[in-house]
N, C-alpha and C. Protein backbone atom coordinates (compact mmCIF):
# COMPACT_ATOMS: atom_id res chain seq x y z
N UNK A 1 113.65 130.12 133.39
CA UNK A 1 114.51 129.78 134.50
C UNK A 1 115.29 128.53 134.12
N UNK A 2 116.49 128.51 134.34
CA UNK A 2 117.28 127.20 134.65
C UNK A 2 117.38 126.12 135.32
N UNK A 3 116.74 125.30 135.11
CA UNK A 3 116.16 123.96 136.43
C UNK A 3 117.71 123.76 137.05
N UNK A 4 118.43 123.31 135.67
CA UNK A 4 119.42 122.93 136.27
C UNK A 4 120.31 124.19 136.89
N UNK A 5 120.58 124.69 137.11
CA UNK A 5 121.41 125.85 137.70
C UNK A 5 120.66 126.33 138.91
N UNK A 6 119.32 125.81 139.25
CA UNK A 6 118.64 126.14 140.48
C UNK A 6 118.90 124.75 141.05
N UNK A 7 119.11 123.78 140.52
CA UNK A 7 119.37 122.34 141.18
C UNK A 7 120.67 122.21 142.14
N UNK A 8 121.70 123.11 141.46
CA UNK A 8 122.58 123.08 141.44
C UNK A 8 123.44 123.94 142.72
N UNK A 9 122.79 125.33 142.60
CA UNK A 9 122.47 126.20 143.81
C UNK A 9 121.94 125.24 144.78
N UNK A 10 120.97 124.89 144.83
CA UNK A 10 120.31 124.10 145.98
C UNK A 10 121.66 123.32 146.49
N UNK A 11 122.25 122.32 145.44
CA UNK A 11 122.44 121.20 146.28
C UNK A 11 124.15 121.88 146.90
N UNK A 12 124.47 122.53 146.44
CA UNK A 12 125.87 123.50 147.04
C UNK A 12 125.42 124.12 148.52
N UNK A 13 123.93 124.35 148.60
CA UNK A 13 123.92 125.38 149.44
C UNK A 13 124.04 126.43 149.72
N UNK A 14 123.84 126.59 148.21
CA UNK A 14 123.84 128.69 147.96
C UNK A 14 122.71 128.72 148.15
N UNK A 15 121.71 129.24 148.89
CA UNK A 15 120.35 130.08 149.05
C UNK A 15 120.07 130.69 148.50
N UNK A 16 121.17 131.89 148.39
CA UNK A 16 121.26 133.27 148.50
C UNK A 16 121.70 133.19 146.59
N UNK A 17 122.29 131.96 146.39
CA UNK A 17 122.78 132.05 144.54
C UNK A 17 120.90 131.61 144.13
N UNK A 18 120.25 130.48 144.79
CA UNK A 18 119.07 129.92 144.01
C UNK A 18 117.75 131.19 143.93
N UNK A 19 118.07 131.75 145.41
CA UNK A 19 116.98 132.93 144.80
C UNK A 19 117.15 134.12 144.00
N UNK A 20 118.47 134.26 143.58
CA UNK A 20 118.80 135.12 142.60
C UNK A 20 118.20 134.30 141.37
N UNK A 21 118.65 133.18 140.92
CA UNK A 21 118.10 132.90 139.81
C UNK A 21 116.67 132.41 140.04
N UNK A 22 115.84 132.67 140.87
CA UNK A 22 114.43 132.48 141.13
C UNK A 22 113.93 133.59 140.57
N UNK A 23 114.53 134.72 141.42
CA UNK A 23 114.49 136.33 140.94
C UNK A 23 114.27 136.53 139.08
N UNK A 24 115.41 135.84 139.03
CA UNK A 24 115.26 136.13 137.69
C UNK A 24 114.08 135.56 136.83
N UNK A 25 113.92 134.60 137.11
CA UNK A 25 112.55 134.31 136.62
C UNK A 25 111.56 134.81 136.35
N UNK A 26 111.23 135.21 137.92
CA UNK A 26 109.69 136.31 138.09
C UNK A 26 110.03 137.56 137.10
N UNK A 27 111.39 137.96 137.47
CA UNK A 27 111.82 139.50 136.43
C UNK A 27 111.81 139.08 135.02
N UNK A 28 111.69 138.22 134.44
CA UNK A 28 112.07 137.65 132.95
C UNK A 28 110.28 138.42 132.87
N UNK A 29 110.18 139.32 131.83
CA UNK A 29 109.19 140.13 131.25
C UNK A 29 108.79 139.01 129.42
N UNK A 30 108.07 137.97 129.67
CA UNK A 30 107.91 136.87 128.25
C UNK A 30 106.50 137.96 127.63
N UNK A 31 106.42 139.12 127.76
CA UNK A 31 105.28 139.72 127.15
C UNK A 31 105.87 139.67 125.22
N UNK A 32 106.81 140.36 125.62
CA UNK A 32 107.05 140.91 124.08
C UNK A 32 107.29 139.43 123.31
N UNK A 33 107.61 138.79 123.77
CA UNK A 33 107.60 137.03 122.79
C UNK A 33 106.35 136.47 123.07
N UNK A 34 105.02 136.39 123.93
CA UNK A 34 103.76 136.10 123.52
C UNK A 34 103.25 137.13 122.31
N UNK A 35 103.20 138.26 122.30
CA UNK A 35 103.23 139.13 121.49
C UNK A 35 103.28 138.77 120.02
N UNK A 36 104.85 138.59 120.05
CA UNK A 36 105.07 138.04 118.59
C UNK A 36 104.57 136.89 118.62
N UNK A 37 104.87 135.74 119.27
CA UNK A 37 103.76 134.59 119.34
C UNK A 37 102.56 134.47 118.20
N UNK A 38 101.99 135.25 119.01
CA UNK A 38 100.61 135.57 118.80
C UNK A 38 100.34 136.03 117.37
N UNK A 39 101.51 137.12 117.61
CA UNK A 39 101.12 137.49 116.00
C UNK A 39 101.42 136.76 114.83
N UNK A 40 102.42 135.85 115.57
CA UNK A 40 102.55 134.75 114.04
C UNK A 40 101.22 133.77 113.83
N UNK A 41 100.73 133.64 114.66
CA UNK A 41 99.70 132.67 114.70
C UNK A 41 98.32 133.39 114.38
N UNK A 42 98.56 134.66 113.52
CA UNK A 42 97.15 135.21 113.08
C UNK A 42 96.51 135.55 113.88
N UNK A 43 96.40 135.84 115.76
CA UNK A 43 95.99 136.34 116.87
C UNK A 43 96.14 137.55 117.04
N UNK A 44 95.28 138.29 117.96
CA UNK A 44 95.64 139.39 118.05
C UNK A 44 96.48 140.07 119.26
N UNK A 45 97.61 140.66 119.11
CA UNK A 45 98.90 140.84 119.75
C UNK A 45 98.36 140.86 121.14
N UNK A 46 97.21 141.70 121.84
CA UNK A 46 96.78 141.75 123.35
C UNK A 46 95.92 141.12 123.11
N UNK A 47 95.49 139.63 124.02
CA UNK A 47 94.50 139.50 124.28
C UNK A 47 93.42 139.77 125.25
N UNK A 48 93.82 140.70 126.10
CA UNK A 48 93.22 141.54 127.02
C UNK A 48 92.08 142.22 126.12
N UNK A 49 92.56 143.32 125.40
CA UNK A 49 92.00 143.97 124.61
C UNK A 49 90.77 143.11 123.93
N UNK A 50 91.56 141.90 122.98
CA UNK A 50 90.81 140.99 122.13
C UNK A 50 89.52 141.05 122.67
N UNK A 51 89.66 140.56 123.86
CA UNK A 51 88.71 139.98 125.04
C UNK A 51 87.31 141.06 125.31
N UNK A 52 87.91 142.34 125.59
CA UNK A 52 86.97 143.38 125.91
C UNK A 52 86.30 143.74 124.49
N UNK A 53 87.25 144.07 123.35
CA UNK A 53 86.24 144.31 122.22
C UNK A 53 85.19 143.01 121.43
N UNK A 54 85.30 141.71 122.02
CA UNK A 54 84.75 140.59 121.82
C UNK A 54 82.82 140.88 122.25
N UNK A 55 83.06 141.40 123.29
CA UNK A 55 81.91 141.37 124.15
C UNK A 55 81.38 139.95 124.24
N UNK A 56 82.20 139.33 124.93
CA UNK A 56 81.77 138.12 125.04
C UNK A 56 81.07 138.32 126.72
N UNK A 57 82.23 139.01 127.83
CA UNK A 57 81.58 139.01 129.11
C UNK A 57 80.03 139.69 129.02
N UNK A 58 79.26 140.63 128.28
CA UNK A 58 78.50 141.50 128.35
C UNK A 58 77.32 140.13 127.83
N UNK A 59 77.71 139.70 126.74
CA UNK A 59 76.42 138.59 126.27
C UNK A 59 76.51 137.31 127.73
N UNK A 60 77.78 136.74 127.81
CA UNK A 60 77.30 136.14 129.09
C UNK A 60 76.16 136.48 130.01
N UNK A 61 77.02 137.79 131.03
CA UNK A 61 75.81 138.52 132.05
C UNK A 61 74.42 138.52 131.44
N UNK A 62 74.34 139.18 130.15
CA UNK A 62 72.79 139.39 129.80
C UNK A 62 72.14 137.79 129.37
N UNK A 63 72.93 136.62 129.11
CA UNK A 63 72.44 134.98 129.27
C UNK A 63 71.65 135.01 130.82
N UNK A 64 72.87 135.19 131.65
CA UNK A 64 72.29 135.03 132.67
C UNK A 64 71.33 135.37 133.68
N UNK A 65 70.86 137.03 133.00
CA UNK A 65 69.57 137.83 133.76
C UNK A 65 68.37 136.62 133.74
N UNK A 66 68.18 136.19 135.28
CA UNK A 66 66.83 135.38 135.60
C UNK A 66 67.28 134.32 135.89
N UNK A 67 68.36 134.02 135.92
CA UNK A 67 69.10 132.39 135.76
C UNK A 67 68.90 132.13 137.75
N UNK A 68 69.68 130.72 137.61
CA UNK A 68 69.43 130.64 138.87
C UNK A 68 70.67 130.58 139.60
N UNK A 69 71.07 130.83 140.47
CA UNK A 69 72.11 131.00 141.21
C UNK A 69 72.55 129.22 141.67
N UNK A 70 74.19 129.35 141.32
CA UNK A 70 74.65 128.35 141.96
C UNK A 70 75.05 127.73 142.99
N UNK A 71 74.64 126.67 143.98
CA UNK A 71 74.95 126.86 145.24
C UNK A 71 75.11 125.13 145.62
N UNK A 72 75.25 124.93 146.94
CA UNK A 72 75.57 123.98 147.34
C UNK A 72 74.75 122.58 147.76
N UNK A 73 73.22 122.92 147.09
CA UNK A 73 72.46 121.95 147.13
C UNK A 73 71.66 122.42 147.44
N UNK A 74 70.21 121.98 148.23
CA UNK A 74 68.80 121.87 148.33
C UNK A 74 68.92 123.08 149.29
């Protein structure tokens, strides 16, 4: 997004111009440039995926069978 060009909208009093370029923001899709990102940096392109074939959540849960629950005191 454009700070300045939303600054700018604002202070004119376009509404209707600042949430277009708000719009655009949320619509700006930055997947395919984390992607490459990622892949330059020796990562692997989804880290969604990474994540699930890690089995990191599965060894957590099974840490925690017997543990004690966290709560708000005595």
């Amino acid at each position: 997004m454009d700070q300045k060009a939303l600054e700018a909208a604002q202070q004119a009093g376009d509404v209707l111009g600042a949430r277009a370029i708000l719009m655009d923001a949320y619509d700006t899709d930055v997947r395919p440039m984390l992607r490459e990102v990622r892949g330059e940096m020796n990562l692997d392109p989804d880290p969604m995926a990474a994540f699930a074939r890690s089995g990191y959540a599965e060894k957590v849960a099974a840490e925690r069978v017997g543990g004690q629950q966290a709560g708000w005191g005595a």
